[in-house]
C-alpha atoms as a PDB file:
ATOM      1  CA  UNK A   1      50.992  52.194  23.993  1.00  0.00           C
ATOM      2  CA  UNK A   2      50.528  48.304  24.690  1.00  0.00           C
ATOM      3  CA  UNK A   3      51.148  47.686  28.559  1.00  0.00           C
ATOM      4  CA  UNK A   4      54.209  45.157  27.332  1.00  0.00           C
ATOM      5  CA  UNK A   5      55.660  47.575  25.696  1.00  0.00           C
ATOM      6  CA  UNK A   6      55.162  49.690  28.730  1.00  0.00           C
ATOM      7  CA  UNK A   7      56.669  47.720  31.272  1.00  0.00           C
ATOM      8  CA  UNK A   8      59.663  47.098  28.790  1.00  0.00           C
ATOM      9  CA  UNK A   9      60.229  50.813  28.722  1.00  0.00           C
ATOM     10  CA  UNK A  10      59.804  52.381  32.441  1.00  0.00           C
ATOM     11  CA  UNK A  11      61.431  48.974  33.656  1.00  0.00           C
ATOM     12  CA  UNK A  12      63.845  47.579  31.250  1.00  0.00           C
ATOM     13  CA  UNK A  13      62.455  44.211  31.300  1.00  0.00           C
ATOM     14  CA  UNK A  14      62.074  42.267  28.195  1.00  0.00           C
ATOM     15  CA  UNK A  15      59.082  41.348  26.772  1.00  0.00           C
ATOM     16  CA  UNK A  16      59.256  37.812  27.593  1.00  0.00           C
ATOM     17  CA  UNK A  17      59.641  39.122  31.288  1.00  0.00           C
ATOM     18  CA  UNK A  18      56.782  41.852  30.764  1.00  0.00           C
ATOM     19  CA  UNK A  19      54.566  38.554  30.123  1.00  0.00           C
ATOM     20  CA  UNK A  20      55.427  36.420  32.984  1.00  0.00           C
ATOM     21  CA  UNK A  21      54.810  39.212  35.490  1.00  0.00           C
ATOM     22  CA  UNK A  22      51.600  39.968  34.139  1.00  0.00           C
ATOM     23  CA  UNK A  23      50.617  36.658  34.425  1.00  0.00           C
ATOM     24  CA  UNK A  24      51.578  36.907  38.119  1.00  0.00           C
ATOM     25  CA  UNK A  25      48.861  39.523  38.437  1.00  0.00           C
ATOM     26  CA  UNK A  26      51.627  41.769  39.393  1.00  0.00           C
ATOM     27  CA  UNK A  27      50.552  45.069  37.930  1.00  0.00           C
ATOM     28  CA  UNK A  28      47.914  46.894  38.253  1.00  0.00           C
ATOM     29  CA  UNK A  29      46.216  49.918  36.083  1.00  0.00           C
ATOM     30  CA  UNK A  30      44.329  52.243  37.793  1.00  0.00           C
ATOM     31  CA  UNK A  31      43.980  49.770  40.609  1.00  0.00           C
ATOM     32  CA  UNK A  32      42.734  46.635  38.342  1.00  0.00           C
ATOM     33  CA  UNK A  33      44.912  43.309  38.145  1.00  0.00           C
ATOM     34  CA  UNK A  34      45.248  43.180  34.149  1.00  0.00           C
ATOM     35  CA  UNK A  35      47.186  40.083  32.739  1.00  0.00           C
ATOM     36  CA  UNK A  36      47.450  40.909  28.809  1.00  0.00           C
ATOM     37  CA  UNK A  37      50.020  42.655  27.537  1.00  0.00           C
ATOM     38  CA  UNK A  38      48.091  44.000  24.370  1.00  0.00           C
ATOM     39  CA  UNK A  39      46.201  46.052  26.458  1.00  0.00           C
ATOM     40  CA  UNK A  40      46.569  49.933  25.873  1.00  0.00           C
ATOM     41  CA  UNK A  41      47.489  52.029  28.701  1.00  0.00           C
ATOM     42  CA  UNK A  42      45.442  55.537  28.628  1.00  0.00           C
ATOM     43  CA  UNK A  43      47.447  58.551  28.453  1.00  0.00           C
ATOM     44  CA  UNK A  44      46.259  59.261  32.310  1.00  0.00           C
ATOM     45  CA  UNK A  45      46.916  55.682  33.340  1.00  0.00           C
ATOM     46  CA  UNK A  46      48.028  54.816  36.583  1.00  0.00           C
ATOM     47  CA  UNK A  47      50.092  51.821  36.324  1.00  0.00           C
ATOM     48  CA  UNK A  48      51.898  49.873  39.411  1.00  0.00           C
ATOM     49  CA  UNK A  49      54.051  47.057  39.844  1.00  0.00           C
ATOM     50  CA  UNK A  50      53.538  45.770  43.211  1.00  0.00           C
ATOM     51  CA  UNK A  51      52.096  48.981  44.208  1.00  0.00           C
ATOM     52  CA  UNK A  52      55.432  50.830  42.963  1.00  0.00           C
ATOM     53  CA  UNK A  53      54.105  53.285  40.458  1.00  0.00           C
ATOM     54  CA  UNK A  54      55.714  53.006  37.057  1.00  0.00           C
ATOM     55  CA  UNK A  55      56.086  56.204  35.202  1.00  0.00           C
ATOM     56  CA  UNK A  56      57.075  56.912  31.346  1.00  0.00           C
ATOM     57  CA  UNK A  57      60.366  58.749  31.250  1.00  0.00           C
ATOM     58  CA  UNK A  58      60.215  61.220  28.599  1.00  0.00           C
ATOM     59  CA  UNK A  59      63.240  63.502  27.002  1.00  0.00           C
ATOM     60  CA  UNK A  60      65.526  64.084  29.624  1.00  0.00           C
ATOM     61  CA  UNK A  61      68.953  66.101  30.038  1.00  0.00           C
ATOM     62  CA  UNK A  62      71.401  65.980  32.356  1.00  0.00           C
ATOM     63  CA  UNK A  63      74.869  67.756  33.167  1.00  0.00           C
ATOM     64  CA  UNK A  64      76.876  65.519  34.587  1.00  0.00           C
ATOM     65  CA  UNK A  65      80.487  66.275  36.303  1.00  0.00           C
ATOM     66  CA  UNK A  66      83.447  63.448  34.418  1.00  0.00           C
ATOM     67  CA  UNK A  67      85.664  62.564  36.313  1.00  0.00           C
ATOM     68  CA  UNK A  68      89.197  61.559  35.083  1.00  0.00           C
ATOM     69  CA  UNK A  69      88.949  57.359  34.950  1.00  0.00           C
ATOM     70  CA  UNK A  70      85.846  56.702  33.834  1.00  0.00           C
ATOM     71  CA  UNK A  71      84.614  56.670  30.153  1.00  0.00           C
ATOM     72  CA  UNK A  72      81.529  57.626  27.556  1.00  0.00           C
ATOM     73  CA  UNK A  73      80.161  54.209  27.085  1.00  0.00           C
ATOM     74  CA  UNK A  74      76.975  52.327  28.519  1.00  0.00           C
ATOM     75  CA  UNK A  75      79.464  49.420  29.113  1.00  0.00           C
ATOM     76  CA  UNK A  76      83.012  48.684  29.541  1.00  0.00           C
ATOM     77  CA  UNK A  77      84.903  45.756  30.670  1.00  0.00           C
ATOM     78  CA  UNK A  78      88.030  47.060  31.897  1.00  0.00           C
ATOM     79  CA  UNK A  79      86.625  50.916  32.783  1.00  0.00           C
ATOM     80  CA  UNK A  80      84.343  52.420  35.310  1.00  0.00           C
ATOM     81  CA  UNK A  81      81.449  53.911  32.787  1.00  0.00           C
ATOM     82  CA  UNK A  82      79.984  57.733  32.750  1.00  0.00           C
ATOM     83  CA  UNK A  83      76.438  55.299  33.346  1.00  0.00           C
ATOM     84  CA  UNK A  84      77.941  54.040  36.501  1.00  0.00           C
ATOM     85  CA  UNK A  85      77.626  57.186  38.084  1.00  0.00           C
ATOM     86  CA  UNK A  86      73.362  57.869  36.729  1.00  0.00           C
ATOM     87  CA  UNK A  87      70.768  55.867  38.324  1.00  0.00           C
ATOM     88  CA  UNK A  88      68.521  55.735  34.925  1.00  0.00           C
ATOM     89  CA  UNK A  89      65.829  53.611  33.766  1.00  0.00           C
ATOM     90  CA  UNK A  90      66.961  51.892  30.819  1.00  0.00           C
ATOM     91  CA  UNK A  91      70.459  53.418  30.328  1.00  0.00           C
ATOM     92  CA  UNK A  92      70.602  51.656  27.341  1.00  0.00           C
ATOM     93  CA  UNK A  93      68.597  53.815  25.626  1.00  0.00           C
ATOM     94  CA  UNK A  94      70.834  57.126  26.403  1.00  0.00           C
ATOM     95  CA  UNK A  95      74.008  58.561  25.141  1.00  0.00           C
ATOM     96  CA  UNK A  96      76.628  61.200  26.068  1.00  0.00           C
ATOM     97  CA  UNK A  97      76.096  64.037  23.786  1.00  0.00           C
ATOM     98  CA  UNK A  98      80.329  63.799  22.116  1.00  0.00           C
ATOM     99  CA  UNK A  99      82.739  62.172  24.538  1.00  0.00           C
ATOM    100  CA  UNK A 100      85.621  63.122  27.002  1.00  0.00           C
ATOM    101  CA  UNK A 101      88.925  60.404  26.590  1.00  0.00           C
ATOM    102  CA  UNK A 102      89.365  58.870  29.844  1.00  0.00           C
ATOM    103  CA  UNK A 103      92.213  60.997  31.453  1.00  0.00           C
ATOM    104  CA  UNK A 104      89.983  64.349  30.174  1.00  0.00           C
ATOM    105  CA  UNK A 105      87.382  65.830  33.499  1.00  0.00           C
ATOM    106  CA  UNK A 106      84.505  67.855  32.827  1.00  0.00           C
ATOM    107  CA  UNK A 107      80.781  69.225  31.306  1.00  0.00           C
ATOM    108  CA  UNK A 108      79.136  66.210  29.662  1.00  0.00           C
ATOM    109  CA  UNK A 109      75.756  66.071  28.445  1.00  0.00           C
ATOM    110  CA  UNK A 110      73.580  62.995  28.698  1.00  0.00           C
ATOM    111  CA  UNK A 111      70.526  61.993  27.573  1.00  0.00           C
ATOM    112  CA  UNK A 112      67.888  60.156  25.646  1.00  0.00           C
ATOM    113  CA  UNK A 113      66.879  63.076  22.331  1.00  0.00           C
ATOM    114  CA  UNK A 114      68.742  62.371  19.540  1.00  0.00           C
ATOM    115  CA  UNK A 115      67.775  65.080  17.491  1.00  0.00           C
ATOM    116  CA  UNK A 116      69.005  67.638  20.388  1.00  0.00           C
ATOM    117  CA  UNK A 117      72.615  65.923  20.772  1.00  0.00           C
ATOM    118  CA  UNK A 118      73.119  66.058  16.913  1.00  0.00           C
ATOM    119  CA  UNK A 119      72.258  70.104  16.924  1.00  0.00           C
ATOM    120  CA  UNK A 120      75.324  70.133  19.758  1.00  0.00           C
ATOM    121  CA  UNK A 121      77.378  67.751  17.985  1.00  0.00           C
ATOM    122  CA  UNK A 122      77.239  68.410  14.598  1.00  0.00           C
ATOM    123  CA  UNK A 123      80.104  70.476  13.057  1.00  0.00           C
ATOM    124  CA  UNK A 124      77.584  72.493  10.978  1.00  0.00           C
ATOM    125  CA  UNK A 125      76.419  74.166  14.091  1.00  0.00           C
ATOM    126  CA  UNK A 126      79.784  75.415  15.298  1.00  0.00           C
ATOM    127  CA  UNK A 127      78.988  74.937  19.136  1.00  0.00           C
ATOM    128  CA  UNK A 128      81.705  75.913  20.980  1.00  0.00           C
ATOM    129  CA  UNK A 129      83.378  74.063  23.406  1.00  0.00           C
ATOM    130  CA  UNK A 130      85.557  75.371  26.560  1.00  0.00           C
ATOM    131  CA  UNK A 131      88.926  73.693  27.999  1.00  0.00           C
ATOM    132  CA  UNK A 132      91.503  74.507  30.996  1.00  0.00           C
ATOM    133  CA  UNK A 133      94.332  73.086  30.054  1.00  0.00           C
ATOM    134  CA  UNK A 134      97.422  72.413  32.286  1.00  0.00           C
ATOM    135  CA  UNK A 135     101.046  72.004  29.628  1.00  0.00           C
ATOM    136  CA  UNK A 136     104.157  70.927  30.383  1.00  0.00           C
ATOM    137  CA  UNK A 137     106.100  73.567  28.520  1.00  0.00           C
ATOM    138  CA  UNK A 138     105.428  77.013  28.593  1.00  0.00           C
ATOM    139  CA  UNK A 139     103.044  78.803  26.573  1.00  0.00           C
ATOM    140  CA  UNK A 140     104.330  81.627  24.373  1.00  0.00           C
ATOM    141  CA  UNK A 141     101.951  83.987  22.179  1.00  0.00           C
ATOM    142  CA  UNK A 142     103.174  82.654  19.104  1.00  0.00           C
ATOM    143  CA  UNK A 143     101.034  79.720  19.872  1.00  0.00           C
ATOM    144  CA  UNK A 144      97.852  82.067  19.811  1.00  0.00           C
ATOM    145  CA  UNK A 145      98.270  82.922  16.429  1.00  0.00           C
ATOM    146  CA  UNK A 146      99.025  79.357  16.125  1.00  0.00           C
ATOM    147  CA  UNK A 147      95.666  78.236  17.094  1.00  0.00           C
ATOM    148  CA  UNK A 148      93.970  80.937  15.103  1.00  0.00           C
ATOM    149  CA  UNK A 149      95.347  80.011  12.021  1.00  0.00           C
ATOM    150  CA  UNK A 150      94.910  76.025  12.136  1.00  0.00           C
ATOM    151  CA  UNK A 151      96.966  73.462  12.735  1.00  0.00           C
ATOM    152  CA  UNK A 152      97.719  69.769  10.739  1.00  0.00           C
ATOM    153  CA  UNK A 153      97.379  67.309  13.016  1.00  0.00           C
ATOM    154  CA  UNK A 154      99.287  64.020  13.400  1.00  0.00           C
ATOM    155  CA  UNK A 155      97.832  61.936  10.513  1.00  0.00           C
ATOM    156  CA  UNK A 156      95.245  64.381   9.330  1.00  0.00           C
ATOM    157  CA  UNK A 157      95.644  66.909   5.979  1.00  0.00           C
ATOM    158  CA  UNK A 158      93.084  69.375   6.810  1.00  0.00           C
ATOM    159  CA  UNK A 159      93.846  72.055   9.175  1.00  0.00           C
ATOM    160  CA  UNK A 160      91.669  72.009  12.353  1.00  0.00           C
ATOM    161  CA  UNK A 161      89.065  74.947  12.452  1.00  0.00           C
ATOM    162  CA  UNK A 162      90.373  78.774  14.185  1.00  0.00           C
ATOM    163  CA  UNK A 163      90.621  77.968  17.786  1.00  0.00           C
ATOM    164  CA  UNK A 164      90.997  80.385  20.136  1.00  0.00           C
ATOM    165  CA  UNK A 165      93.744  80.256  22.773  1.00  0.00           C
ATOM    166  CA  UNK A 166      93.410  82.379  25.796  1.00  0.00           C
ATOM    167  CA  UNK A 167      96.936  81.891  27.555  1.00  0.00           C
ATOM    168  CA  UNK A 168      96.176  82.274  31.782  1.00  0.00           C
ATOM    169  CA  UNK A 169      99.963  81.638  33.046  1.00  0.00           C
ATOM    170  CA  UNK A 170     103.017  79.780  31.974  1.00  0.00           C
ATOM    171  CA  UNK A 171     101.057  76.834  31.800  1.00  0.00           C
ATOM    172  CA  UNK A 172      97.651  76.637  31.576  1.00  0.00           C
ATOM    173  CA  UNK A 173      94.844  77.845  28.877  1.00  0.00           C
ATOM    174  CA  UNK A 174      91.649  77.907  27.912  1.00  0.00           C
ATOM    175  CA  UNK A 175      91.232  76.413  24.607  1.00  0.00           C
ATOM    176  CA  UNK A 176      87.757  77.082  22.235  1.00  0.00           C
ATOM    177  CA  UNK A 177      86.833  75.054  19.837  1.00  0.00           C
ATOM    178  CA  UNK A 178      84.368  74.761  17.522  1.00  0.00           C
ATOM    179  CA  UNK A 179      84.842  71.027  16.172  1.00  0.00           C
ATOM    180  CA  UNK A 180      85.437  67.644  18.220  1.00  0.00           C
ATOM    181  CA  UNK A 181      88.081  66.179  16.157  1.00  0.00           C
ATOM    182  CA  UNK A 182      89.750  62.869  18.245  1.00  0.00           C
ATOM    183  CA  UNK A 183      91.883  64.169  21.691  1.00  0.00           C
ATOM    184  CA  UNK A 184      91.933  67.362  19.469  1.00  0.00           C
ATOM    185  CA  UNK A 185      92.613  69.437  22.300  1.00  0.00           C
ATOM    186  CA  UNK A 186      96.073  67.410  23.403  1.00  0.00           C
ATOM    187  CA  UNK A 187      97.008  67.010  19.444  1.00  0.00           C
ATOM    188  CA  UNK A 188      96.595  70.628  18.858  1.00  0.00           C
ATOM    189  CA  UNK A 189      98.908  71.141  21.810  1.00  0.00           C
ATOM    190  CA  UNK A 190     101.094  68.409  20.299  1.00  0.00           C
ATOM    191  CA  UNK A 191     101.192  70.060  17.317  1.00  0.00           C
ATOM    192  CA  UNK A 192     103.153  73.036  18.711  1.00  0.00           C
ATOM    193  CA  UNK A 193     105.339  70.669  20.642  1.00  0.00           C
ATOM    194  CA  UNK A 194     103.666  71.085  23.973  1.00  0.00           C
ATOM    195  CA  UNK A 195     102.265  68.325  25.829  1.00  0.00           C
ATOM    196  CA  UNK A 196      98.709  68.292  28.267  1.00  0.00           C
ATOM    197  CA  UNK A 197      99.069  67.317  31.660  1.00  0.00           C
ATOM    198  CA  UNK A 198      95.647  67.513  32.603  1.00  0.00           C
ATOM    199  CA  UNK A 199      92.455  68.820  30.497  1.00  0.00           C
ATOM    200  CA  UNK A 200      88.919  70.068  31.572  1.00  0.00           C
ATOM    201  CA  UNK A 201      86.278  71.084  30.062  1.00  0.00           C
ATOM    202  CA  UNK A 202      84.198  73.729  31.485  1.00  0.00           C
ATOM    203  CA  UNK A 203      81.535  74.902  29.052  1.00  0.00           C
ATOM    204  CA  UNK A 204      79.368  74.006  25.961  1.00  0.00           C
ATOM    205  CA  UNK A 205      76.965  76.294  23.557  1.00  0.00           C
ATOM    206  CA  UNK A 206      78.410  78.845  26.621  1.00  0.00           C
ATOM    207  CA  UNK A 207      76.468  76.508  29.397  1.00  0.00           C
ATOM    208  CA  UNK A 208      78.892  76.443  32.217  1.00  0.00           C
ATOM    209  CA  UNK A 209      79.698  73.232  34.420  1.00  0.00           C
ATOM    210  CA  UNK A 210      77.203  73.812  37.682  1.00  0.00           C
ATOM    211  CA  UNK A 211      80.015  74.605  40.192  1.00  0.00           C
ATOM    212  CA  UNK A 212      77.942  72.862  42.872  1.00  0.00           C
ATOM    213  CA  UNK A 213      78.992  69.505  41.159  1.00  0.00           C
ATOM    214  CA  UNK A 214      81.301  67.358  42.340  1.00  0.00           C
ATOM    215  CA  UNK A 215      83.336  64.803  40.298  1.00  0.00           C
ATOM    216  CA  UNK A 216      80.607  61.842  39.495  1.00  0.00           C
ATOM    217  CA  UNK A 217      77.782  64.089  40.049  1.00  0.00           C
ATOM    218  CA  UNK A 218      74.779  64.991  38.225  1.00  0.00           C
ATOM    219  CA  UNK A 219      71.977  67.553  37.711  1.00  0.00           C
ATOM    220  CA  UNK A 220      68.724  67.472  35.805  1.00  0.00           C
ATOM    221  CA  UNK A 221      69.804  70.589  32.815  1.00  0.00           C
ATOM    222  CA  UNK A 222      67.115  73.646  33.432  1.00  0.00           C
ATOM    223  CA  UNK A 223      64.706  74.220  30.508  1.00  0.00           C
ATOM    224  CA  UNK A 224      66.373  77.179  29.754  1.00  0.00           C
ATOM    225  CA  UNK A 225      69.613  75.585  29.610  1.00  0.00           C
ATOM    226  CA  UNK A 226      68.271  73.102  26.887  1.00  0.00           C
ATOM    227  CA  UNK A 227      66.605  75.368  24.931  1.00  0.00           C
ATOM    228  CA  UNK A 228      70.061  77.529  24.926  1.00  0.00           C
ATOM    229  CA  UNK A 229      71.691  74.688  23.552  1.00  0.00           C
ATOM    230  CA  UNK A 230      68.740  73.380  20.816  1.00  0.00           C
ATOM    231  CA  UNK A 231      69.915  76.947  19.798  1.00  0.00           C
END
């Protein structure tokens, strides 16, 4: 890899930037001042900026606790961001693996493997998906069979996939899916003229939410864990 190229990924700096600190002998490989960006940096290479080793950041994974408020985008305007919360090299070049709407808490994947976020995400897979669910009405067993069958959504003509509803009390749920249709959790809920007061989702591919978390906090996935969900 050219040392530009280099600095632009552990560092996030552009190019132009990559060449103007070279030029003010500010890194270093393997000890050496080097100045020219074409340069290739070996494999073993020990680069520095200022004596602050740079490192290559290869595929990573992390489980990350949502909070309700903030939302799955690198930026937002008018929202706190899930990226607010991870202290990442170049954030721009991650994503959440799906999304949680803003008032939803819960499991969310991050990372920067776009091959392993589609095997989660795609429908063809069939990775299931655990919610809680707090309703405002209570839930009778009709709705079980309900879910099972399929429901039509508002605005929608094919029936979501089975579901299964596991009712817990009066009011609350868990809900497993096996598709990520938009706020499909509240609409199926909707659907059956109940309303969500509050969602969370607590599993994915049957990888729990690390209990130890805390709202806005993170964990690097185990290997296992990834290699559970690669399937």
């Amino acid at each position: 890899m050219r040392l530009d190229r280099f600095l632009s990924e552990t560092t996030g700096m552009s190019r132009k930037e990559a060449t103007r600190t070279l030029h003010r002998s500010e890194i270093t490989i393997n000890g050496d001042v080097v100045k020219k960006g074409a340069v290739h940096v070996p494999e073993d290479a020990v680069v520095e900026w200022n004596g602050t080793t740079l490192t290559l950041l290869g595929p990573t994974y992390i489980m990350f606790h949502k909070p309700v408020g903030c939302i799955c985008a690198n930026d937002d305007l008018s929202h706190v961001t899930v990226f607010s919360y991870l202290d990442l090299p170049n954030p721009e070049k991650f994503h959440t693996v799906g999304r949680l709407d803003l008032d939803t808490s819960g499991l969310l994947f991050v990372t920067n493997d776009g091959q392993w976020s589609h095997r989660i995400t795609s429908p063809k897979h069939a990775c299931e998906k655990v919610y809680r669910a707090q309703v405002s009405e209570p839930l009778l067993p009709e709705h079980v069979e309900a879910f099972k069958q399929g429901l039509k959504l508002h605005g929608e003509v094919a029936l979501t996939q089975p579901a299964h509803l596991e009712i817990i009390s009066a009011h609350e749920a868990l809900v497993t899916l096996t598709e990520g249709r938009y706020h499909q959790v509240r609409r199926m809920f909707a659907a059956v003229g109940n309303k969500v007061e509050t969602l969370h989702r607590e599993s994915i591919g049957g990888v729990q939410l690390d209990t130890d978390l805390e709202p806005g906090e993170f964990r690097d996935l185990t290997a296992a864990e990834v290699a559970q969900l690669a399937g």
